[in-house]
C-alpha atoms as a PDB file:
ATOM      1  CA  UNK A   1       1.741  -8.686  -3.402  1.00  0.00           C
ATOM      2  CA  UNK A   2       0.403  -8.378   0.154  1.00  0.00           C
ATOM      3  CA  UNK A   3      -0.383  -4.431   1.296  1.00  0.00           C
ATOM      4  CA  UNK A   4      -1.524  -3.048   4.317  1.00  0.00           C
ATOM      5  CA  UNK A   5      -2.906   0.297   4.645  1.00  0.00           C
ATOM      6  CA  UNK A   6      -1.931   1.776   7.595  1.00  0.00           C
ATOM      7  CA  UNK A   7      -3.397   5.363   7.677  1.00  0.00           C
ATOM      8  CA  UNK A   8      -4.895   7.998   5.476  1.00  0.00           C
ATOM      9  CA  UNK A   9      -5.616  11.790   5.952  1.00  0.00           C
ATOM     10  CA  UNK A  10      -9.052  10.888   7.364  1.00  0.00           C
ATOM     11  CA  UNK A  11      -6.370   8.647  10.071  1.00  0.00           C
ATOM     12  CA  UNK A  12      -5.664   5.315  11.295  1.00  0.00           C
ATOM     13  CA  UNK A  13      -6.924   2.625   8.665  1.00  0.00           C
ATOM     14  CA  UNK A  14      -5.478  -0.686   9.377  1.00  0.00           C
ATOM     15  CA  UNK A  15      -6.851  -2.281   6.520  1.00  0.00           C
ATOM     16  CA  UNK A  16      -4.939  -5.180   4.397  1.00  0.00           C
ATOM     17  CA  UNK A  17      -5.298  -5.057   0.575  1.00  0.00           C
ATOM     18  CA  UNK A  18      -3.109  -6.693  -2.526  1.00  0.00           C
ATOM     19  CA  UNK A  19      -1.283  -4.543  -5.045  1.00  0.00           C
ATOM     20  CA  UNK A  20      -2.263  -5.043  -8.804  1.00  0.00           C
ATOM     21  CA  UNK A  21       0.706  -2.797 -10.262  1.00  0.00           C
ATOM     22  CA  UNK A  22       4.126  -1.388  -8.839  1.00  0.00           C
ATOM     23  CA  UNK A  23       6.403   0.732 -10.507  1.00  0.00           C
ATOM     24  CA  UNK A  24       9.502   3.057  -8.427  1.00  0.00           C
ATOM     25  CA  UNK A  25       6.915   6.248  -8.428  1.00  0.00           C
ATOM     26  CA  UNK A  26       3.109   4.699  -8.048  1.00  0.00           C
ATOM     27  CA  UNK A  27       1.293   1.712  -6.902  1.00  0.00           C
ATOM     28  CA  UNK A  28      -2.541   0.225  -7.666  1.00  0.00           C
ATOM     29  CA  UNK A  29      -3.553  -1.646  -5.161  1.00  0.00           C
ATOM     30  CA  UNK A  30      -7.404  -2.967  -3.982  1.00  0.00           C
ATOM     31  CA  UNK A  31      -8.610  -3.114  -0.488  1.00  0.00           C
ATOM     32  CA  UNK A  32     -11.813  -3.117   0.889  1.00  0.00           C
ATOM     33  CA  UNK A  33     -11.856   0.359   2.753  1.00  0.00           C
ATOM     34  CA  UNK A  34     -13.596   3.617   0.883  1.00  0.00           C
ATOM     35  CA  UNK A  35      -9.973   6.094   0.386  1.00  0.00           C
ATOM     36  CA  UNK A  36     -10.972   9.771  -0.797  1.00  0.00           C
ATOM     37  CA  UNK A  37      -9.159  10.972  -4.338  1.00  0.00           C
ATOM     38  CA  UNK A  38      -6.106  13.265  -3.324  1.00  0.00           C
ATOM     39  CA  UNK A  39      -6.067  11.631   0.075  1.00  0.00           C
ATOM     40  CA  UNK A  40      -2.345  11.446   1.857  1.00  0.00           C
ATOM     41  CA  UNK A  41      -1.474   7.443   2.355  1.00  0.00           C
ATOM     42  CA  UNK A  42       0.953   5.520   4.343  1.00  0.00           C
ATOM     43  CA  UNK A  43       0.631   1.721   3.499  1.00  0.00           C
ATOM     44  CA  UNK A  44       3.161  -1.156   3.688  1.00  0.00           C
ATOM     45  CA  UNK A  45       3.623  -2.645   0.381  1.00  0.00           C
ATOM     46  CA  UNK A  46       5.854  -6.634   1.522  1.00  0.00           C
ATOM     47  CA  UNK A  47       7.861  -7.685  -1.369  1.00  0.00           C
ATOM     48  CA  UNK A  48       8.144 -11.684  -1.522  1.00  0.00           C
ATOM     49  CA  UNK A  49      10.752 -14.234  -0.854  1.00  0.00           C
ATOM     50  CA  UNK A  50      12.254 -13.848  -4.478  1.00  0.00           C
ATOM     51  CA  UNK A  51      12.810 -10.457  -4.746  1.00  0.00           C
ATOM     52  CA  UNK A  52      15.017 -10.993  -1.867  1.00  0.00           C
ATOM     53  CA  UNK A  53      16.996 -13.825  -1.113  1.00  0.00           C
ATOM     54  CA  UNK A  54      17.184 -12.760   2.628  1.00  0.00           C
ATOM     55  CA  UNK A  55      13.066 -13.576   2.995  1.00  0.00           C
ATOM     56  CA  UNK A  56      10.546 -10.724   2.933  1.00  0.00           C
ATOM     57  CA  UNK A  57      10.669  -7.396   2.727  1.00  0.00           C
ATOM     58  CA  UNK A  58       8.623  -5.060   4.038  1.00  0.00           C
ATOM     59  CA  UNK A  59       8.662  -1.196   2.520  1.00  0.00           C
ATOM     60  CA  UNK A  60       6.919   1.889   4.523  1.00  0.00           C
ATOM     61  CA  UNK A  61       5.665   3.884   1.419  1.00  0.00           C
ATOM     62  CA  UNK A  62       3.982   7.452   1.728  1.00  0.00           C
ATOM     63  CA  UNK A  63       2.262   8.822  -1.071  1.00  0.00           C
ATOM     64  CA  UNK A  64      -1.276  10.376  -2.560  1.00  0.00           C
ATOM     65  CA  UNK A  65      -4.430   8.597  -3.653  1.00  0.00           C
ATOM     66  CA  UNK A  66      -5.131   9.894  -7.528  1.00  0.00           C
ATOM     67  CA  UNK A  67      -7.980   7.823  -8.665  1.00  0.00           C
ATOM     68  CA  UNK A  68     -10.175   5.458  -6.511  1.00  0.00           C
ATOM     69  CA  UNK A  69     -12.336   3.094  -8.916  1.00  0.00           C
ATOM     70  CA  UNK A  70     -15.191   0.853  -7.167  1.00  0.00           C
ATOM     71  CA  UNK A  71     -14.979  -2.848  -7.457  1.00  0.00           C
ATOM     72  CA  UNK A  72     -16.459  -6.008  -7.388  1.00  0.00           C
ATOM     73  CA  UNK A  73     -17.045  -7.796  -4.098  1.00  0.00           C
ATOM     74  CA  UNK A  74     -16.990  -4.467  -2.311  1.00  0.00           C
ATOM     75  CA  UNK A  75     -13.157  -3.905  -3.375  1.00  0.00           C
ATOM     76  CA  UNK A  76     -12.157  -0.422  -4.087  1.00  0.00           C
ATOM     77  CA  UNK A  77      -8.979   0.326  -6.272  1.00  0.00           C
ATOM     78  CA  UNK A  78      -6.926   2.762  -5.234  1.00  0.00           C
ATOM     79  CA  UNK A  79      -3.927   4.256  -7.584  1.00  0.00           C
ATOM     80  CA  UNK A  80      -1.319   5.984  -5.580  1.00  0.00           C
ATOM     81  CA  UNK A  81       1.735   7.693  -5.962  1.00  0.00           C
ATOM     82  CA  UNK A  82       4.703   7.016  -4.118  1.00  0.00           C
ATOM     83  CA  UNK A  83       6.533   9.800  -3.093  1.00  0.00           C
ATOM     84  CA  UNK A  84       9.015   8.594  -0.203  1.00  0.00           C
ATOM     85  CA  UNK A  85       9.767   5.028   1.143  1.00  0.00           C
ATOM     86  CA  UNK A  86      11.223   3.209   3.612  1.00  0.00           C
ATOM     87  CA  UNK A  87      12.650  -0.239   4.120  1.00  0.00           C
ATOM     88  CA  UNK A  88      10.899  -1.764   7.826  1.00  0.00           C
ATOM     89  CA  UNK A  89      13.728  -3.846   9.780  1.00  0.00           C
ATOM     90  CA  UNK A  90      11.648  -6.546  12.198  1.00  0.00           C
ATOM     91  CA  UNK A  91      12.930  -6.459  15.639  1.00  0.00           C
ATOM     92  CA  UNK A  92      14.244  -9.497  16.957  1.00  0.00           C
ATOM     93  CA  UNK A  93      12.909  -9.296  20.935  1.00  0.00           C
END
């Protein structure tokens, strides 16, 4: 699933990733931006069309990197926990 990391404790990040594994308390996701072990995270983790049948949706998670593992193709894996979320409403302008 599509991810987007939005900040860490280092700051603003802005980076998109995909996830590799979800459960209700952690996520693994890859992304090509260097995130510290123990580091404080807020990324956007979007759900797909059929998960929902009312189109995508889009979840504000906070939570703490626990183990960062180098990839190929300059990819770094990133296990997280996720200790609050959020579901994001799109405004209609």
């Amino acid at each position: 699933m599509p991810m987007a990391l939005v900040r860490s404790s280092q700051g603003e990040v802005h980076k998109n990733g995909e996830t590799r594994n979800v459960s209700s308390t952690g996520v693994y996701f890859v992304i090509s931006h260097v995130v510290a072990p123990g580091s404080l995270l807020e990324f956007v983790i979007t759900l797909p069309d059929d998960v929902s049948i009312s189109g995508p949706v889009r979840l504000l998670c906070k939570g703490k990197a626990t183990r960062v593992e180098i990839e190929e193709d300059a990819l770094v894996g990133v296990a997280a926990t996720i200790e609050r979320y959020e579901f994001m409403r799109d405004t209609v302008h």
